[in-house]
PDB file of N, CA and C in Angstrom:
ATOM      1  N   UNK A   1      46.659 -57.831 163.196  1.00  0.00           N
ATOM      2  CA  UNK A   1      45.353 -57.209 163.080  1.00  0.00           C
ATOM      3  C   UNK A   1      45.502 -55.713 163.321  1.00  0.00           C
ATOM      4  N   UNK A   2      44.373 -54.850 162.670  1.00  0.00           N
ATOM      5  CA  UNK A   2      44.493 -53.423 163.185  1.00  0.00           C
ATOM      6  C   UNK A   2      43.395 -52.963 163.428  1.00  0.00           C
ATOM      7  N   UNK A   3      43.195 -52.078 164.189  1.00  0.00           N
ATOM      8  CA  UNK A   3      42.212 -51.514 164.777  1.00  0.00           C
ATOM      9  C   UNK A   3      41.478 -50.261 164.345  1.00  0.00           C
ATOM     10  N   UNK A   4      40.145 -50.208 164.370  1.00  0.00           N
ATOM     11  CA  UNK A   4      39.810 -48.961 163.894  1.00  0.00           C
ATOM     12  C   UNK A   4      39.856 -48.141 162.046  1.00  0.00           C
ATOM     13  N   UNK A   5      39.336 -49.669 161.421  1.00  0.00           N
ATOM     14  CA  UNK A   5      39.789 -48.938 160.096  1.00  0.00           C
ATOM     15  C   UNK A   5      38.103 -48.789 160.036  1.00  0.00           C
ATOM     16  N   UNK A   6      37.940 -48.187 158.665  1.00  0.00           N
ATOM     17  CA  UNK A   6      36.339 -47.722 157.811  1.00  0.00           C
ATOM     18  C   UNK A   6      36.358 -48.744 156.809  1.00  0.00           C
ATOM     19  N   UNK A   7      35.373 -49.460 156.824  1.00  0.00           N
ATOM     20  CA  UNK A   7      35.003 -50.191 155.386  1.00  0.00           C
ATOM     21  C   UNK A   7      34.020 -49.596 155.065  1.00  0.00           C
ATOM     22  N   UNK A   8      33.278 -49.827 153.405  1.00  0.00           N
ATOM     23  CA  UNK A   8      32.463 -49.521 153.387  1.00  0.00           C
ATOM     24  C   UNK A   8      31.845 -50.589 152.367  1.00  0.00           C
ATOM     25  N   UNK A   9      30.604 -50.833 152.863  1.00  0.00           N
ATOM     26  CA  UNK A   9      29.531 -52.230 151.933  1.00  0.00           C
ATOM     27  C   UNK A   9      28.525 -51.252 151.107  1.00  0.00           C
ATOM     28  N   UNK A  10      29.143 -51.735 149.570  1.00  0.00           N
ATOM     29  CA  UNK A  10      27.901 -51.095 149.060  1.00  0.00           C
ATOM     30  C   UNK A  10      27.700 -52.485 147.641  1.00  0.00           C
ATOM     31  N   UNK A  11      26.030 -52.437 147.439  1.00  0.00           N
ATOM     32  CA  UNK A  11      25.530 -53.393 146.524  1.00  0.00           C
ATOM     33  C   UNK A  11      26.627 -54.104 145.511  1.00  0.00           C
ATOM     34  N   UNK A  12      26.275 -54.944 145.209  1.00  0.00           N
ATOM     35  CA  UNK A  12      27.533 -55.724 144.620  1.00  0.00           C
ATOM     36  C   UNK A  12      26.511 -56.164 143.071  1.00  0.00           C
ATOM     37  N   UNK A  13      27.029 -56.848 142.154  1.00  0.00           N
ATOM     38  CA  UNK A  13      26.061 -57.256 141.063  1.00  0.00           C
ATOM     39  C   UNK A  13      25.458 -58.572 141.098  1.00  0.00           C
ATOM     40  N   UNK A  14      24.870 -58.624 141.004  1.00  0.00           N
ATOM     41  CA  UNK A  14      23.725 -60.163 140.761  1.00  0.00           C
ATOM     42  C   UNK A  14      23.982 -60.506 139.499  1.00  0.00           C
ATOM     43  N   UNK A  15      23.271 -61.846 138.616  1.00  0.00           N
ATOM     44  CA  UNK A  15      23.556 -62.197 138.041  1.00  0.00           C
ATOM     45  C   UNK A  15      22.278 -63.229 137.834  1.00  0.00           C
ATOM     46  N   UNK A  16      21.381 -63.372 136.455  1.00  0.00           N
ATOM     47  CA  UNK A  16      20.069 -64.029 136.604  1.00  0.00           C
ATOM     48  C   UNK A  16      20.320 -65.705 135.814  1.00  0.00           C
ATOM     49  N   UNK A  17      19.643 -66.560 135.999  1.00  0.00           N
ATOM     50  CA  UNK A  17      20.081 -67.799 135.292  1.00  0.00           C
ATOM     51  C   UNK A  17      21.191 -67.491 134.207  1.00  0.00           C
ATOM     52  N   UNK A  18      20.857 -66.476 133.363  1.00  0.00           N
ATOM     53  CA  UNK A  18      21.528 -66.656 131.995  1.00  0.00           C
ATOM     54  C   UNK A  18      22.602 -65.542 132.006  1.00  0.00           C
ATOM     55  N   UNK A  19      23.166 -65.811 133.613  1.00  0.00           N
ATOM     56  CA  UNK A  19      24.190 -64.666 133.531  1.00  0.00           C
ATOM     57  C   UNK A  19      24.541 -63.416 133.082  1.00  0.00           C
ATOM     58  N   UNK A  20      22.993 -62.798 133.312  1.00  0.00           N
ATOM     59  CA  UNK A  20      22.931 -61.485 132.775  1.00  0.00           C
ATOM     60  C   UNK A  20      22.938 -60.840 133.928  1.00  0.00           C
ATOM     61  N   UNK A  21      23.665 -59.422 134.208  1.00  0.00           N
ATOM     62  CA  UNK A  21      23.333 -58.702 135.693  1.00  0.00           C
ATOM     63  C   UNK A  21      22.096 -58.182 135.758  1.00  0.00           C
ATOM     64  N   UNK A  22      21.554 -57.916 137.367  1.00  0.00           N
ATOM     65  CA  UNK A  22      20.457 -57.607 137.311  1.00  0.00           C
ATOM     66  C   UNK A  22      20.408 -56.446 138.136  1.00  0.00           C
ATOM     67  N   UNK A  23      19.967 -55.808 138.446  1.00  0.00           N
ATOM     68  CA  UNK A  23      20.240 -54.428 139.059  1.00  0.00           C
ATOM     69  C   UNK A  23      20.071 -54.834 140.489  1.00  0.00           C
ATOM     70  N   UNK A  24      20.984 -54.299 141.302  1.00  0.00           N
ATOM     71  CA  UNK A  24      20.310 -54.602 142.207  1.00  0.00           C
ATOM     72  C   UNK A  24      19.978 -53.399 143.481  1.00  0.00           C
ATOM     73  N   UNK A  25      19.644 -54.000 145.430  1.00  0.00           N
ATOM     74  CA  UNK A  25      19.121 -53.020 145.478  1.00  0.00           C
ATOM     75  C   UNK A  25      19.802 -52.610 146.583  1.00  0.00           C
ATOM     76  N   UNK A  26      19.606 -51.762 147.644  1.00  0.00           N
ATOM     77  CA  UNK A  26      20.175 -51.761 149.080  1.00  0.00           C
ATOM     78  C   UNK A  26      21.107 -50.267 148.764  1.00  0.00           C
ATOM     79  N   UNK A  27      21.675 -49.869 149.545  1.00  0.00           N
ATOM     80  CA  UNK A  27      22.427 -48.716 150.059  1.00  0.00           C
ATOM     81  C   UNK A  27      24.016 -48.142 150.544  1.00  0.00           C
ATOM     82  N   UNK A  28      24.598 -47.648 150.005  1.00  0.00           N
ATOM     83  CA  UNK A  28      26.352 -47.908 150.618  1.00  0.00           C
ATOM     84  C   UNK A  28      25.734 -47.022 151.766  1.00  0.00           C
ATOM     85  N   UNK A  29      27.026 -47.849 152.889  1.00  0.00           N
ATOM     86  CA  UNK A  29      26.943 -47.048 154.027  1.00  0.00           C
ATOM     87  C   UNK A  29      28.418 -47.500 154.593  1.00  0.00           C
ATOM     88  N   UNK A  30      28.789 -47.224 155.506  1.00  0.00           N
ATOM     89  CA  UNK A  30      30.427 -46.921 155.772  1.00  0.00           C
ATOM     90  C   UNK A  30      30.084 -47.623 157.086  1.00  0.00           C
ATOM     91  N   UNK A  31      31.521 -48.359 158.215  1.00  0.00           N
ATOM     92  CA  UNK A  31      31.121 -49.451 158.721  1.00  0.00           C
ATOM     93  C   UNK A  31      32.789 -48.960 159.845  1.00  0.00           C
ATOM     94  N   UNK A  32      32.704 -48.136 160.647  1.00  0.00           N
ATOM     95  CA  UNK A  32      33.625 -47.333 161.185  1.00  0.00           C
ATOM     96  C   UNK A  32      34.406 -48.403 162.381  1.00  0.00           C
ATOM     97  N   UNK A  33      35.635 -48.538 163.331  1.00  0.00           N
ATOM     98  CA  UNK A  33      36.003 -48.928 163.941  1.00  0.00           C
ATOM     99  C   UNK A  33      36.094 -50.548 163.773  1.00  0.00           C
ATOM    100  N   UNK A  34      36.501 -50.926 162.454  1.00  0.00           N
ATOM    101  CA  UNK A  34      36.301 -52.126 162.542  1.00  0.00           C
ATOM    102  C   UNK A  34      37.954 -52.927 162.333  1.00  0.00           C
ATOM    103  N   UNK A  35      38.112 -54.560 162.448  1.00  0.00           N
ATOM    104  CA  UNK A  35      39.751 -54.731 162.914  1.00  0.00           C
ATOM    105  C   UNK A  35      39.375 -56.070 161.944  1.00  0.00           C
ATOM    106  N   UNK A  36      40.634 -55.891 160.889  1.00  0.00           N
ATOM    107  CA  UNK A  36      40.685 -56.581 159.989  1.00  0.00           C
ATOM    108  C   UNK A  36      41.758 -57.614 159.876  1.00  0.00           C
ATOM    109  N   UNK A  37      41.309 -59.007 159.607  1.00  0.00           N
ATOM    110  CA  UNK A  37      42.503 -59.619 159.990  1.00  0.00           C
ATOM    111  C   UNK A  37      42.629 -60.469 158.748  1.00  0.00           C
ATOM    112  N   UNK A  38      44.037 -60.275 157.914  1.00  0.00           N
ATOM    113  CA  UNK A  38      44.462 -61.166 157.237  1.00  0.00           C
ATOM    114  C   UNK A  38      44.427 -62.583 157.449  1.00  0.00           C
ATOM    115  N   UNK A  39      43.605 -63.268 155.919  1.00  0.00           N
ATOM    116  CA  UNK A  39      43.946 -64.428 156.563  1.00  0.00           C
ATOM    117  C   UNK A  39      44.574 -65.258 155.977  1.00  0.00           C
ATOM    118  N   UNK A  40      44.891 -64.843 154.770  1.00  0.00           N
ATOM    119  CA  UNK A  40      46.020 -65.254 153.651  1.00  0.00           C
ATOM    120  C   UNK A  40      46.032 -65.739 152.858  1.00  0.00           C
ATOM    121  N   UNK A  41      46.997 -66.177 152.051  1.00  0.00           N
ATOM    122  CA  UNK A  41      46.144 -66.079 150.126  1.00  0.00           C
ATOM    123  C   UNK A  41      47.081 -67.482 149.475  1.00  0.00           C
ATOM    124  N   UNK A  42      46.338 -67.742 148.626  1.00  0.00           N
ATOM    125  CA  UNK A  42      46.424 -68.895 148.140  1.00  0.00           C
ATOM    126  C   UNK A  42      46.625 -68.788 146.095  1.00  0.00           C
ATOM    127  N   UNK A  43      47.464 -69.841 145.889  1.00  0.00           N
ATOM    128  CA  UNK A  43      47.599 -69.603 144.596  1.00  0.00           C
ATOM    129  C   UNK A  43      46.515 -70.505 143.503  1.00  0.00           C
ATOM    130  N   UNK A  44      45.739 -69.866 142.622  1.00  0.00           N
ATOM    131  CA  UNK A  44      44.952 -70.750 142.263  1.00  0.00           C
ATOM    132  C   UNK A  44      45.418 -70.935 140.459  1.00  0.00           C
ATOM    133  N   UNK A  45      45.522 -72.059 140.205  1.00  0.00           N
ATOM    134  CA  UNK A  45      45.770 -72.307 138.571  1.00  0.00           C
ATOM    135  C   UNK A  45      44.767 -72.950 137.857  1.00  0.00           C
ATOM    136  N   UNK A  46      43.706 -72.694 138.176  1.00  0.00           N
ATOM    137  CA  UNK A  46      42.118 -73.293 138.066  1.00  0.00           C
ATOM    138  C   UNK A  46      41.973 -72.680 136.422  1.00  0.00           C
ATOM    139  N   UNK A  47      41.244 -73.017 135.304  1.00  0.00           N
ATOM    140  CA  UNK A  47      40.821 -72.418 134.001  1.00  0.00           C
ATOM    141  C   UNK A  47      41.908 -72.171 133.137  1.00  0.00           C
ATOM    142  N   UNK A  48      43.169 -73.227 133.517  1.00  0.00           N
ATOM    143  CA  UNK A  48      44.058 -72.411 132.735  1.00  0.00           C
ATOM    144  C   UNK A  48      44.997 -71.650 132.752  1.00  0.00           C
ATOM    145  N   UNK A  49      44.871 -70.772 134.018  1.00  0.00           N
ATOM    146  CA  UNK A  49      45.743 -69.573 134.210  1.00  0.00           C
ATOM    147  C   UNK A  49      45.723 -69.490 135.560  1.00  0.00           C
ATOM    148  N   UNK A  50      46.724 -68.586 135.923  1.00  0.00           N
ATOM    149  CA  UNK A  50      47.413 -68.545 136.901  1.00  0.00           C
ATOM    150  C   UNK A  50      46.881 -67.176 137.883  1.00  0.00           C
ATOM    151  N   UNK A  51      46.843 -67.704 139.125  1.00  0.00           N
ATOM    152  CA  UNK A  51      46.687 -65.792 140.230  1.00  0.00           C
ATOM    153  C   UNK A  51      46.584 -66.235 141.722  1.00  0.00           C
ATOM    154  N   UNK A  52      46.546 -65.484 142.241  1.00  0.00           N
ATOM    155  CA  UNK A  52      46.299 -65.528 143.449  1.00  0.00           C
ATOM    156  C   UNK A  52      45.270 -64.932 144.168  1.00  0.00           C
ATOM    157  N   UNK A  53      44.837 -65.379 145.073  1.00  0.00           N
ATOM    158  CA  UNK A  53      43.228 -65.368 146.071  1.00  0.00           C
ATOM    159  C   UNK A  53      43.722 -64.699 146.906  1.00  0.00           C
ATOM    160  N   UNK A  54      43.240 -63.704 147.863  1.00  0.00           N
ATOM    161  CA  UNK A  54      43.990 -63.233 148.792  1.00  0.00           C
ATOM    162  C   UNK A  54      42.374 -62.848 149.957  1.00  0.00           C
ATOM    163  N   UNK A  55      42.327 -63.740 151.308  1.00  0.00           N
ATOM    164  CA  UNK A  55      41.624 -63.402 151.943  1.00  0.00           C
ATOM    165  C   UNK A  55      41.806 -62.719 153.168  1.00  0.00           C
ATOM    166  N   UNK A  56      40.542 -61.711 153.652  1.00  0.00           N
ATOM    167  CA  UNK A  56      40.145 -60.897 154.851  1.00  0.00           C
ATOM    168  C   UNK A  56      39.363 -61.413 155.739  1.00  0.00           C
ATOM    169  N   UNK A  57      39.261 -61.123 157.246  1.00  0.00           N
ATOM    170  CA  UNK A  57      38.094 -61.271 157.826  1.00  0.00           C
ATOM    171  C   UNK A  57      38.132 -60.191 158.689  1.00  0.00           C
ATOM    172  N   UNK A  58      36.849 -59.207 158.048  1.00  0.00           N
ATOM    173  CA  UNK A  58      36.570 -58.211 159.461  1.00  0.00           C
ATOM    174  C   UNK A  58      35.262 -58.068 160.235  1.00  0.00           C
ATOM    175  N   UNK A  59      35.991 -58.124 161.203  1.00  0.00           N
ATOM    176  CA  UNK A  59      35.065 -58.182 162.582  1.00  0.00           C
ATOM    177  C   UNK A  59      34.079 -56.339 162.446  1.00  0.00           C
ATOM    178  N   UNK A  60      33.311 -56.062 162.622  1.00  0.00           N
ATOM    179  CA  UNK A  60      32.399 -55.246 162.616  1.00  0.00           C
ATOM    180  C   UNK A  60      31.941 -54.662 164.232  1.00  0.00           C
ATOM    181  N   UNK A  61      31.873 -53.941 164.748  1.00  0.00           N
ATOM    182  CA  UNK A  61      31.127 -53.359 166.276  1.00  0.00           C
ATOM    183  C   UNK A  61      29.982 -53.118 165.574  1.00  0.00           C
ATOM    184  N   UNK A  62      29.338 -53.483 166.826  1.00  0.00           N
ATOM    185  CA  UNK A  62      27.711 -52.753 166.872  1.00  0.00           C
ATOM    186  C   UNK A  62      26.771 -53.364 165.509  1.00  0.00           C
ATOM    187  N   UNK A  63      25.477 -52.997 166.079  1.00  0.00           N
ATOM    188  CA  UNK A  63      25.057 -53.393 164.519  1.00  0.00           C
ATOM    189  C   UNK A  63      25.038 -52.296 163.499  1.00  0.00           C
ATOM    190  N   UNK A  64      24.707 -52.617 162.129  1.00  0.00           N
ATOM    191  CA  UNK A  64      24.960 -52.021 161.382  1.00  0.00           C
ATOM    192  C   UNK A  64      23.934 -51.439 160.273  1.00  0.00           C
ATOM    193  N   UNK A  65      24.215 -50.861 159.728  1.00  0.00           N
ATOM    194  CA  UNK A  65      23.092 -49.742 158.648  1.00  0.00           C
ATOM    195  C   UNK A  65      21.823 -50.757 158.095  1.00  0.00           C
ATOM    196  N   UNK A  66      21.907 -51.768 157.674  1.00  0.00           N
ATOM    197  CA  UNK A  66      21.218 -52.419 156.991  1.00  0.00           C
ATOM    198  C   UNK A  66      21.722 -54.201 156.917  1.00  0.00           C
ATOM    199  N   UNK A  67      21.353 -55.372 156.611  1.00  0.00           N
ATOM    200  CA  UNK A  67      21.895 -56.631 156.660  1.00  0.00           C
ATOM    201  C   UNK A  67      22.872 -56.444 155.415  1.00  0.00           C
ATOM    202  N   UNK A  68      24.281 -57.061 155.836  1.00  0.00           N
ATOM    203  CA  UNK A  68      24.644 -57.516 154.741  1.00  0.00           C
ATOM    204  C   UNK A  68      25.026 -58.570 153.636  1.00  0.00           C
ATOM    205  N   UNK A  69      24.827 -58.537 152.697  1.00  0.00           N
ATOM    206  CA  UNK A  69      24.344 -59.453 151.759  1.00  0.00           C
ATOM    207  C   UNK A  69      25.283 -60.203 151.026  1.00  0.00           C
ATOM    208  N   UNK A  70      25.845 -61.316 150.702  1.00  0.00           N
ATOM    209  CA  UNK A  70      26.738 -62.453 150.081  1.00  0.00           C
ATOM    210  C   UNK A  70      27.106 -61.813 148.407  1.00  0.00           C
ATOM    211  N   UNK A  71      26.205 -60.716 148.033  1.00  0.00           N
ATOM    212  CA  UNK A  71      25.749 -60.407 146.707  1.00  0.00           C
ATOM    213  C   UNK A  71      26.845 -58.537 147.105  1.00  0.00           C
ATOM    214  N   UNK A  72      26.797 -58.226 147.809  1.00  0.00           N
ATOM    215  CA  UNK A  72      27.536 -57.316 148.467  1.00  0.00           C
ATOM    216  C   UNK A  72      28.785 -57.127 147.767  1.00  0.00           C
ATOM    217  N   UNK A  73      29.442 -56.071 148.128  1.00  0.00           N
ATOM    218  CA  UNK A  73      30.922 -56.078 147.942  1.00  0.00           C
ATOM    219  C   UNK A  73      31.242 -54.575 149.080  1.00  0.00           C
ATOM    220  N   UNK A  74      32.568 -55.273 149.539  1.00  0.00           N
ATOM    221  CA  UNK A  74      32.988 -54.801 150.903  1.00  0.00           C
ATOM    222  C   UNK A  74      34.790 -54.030 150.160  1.00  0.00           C
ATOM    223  N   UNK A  75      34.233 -52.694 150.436  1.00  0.00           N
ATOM    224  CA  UNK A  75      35.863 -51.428 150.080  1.00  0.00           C
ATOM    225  C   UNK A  75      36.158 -51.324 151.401  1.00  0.00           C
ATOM    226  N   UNK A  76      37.808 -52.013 151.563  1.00  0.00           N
ATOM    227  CA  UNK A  76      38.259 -52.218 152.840  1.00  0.00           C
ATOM    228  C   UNK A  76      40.007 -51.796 152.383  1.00  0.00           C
ATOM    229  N   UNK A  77      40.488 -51.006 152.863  1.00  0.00           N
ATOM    230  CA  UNK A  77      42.147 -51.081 152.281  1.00  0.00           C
ATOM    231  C   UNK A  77      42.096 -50.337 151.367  1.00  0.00           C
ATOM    232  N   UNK A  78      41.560 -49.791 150.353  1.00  0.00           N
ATOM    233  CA  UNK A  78      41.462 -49.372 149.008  1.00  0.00           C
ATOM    234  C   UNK A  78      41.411 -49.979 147.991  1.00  0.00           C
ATOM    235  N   UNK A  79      40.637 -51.228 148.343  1.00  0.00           N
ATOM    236  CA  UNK A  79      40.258 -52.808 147.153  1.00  0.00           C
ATOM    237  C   UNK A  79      38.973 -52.983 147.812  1.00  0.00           C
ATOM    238  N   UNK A  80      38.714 -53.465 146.555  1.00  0.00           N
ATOM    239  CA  UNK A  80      37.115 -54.199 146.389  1.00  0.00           C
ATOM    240  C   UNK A  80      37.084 -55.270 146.830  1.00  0.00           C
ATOM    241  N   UNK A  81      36.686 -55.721 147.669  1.00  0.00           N
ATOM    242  CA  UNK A  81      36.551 -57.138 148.280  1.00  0.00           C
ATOM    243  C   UNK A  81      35.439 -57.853 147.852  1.00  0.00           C
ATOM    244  N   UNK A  82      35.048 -59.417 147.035  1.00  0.00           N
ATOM    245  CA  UNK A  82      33.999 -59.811 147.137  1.00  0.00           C
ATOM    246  C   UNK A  82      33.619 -60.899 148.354  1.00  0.00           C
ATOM    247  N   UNK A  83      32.335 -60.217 148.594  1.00  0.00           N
ATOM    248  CA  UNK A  83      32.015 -61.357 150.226  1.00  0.00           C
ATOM    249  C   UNK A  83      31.892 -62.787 149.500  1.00  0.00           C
ATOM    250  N   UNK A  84      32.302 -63.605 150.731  1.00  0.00           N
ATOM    251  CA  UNK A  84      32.295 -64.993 150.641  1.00  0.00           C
ATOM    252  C   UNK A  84      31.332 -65.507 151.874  1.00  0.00           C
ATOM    253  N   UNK A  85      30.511 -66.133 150.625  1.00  0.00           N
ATOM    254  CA  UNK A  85      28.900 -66.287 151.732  1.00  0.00           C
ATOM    255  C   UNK A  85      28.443 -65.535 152.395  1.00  0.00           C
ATOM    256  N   UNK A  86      27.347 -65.190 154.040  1.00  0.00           N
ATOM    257  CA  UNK A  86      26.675 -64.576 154.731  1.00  0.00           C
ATOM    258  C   UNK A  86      27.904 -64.163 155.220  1.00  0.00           C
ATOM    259  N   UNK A  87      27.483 -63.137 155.856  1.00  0.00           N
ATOM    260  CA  UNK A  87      28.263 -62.840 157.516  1.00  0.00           C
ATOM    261  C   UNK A  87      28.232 -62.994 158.680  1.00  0.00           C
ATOM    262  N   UNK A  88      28.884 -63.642 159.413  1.00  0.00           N
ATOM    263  CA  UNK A  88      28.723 -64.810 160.621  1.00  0.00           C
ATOM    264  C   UNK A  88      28.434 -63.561 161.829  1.00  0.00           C
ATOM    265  N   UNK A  89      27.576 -64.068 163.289  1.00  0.00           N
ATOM    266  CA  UNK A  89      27.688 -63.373 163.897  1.00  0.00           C
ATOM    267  C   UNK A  89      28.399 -63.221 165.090  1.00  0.00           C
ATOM    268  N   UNK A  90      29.474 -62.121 165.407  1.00  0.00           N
ATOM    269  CA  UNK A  90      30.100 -61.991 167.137  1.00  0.00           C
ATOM    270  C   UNK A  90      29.324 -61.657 168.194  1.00  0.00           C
ATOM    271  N   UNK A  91      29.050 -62.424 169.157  1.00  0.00           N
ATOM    272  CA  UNK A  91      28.497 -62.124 170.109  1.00  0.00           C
ATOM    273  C   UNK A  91      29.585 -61.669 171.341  1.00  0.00           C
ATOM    274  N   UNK A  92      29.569 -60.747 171.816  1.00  0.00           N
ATOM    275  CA  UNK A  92      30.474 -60.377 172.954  1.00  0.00           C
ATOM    276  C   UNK A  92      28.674 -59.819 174.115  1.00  0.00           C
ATOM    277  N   UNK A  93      29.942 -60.150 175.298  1.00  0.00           N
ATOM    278  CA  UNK A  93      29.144 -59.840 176.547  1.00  0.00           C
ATOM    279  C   UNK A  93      28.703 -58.196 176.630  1.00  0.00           C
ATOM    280  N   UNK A  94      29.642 -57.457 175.653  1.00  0.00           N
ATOM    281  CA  UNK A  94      29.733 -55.678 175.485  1.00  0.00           C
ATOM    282  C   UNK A  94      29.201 -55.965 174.331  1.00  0.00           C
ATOM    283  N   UNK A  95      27.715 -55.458 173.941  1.00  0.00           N
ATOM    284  CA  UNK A  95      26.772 -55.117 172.610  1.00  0.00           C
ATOM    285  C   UNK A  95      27.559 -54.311 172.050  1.00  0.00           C
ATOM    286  N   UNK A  96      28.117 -53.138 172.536  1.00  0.00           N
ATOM    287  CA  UNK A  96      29.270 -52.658 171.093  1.00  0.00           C
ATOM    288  C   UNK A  96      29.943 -53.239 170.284  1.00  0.00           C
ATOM    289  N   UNK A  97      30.381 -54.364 171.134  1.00  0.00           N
ATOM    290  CA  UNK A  97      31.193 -55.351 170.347  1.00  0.00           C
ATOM    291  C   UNK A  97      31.340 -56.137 169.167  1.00  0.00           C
ATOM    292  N   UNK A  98      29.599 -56.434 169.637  1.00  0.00           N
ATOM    293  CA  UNK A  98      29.137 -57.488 168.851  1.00  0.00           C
ATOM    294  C   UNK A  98      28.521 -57.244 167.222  1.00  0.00           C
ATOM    295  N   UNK A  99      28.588 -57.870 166.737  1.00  0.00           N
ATOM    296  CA  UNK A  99      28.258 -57.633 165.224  1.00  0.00           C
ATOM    297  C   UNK A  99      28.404 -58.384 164.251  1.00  0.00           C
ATOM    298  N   UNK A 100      28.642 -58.353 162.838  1.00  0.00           N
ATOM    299  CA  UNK A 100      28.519 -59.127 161.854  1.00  0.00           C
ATOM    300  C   UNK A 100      29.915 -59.041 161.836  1.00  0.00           C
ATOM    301  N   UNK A 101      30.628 -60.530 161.130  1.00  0.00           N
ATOM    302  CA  UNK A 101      31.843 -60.987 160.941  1.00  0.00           C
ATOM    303  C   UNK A 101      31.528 -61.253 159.382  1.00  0.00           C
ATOM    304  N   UNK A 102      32.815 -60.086 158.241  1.00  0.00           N
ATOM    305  CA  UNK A 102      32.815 -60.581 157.100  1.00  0.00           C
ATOM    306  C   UNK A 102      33.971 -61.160 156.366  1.00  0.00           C
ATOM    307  N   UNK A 103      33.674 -62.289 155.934  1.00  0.00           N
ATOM    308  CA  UNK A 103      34.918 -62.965 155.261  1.00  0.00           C
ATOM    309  C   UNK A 103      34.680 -62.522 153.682  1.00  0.00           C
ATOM    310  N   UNK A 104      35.887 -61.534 153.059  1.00  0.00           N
ATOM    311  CA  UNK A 104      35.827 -61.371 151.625  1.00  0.00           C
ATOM    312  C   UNK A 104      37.269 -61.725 150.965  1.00  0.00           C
ATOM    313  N   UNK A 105      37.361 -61.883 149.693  1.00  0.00           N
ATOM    314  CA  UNK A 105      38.721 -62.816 149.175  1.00  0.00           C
ATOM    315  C   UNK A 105      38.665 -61.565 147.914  1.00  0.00           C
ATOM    316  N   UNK A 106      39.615 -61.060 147.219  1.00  0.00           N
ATOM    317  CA  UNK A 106      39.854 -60.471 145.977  1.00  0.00           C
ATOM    318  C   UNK A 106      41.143 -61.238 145.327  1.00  0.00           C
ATOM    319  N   UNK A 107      40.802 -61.358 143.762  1.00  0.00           N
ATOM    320  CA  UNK A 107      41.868 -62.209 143.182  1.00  0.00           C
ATOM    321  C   UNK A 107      43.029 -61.650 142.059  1.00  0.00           C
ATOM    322  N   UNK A 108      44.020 -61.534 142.612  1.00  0.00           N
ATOM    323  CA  UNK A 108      44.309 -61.216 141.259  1.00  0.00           C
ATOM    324  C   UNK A 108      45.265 -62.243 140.171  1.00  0.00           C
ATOM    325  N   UNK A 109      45.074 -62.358 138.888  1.00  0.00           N
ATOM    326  CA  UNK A 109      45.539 -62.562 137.700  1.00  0.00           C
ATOM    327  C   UNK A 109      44.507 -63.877 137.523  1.00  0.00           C
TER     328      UNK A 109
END
């Protein structure tokens, strides 16, 4: 794990019954001191073709700019991460501590 990196969550795309995007709404904002922990990647041969999944989970201090959203996408490392589901919450006995936990996976091939 490492300590003290910047992510930053900004709107991610939606998508309406007929798989058209839809605009969506909310704000980038940057997400400072946070400790990211690999959690490791998996090979998927699903549709045909071949790649690999590769997942994160970062822990967050304090609360944060605005809720963040499953529809989201989280720039952590210098990759686009897409979130996987809500973001769970840490409770520590130190309120700095505590905050939203995000699990995001990016795939490649």
């Amino acid at each position: 794990m490492s300590d003290g990196e910047t992510v930053r969550i900004r709107p991610g795309r939606k998508l309406d019954a007929d798989q058209n995007p839809v605009a969506t709404t909310g704000s980038e904002f940057d997400i400072e001191d946070c400790v990211i922990e690999p959690i490791g990647s998996e090979e998927s041969k699903g549709y045909g073709r071949s790649g690999t999944v590769t997942r994160i989970r970062i822990y967050t201090p304090g609360p944060v700019a605005r809720p963040i959203l499953a529809t989201d996408v989280v720039e952590a490392r210098g990759k686009a991460w897409t979130i996987e589901g809500f973001p769970d919450d840490w409770a520590d006995e130190d309120a700095d501590l505590s905050g939203p936990v995000i699990t995001a996976a990016r795939g490649i091939g």
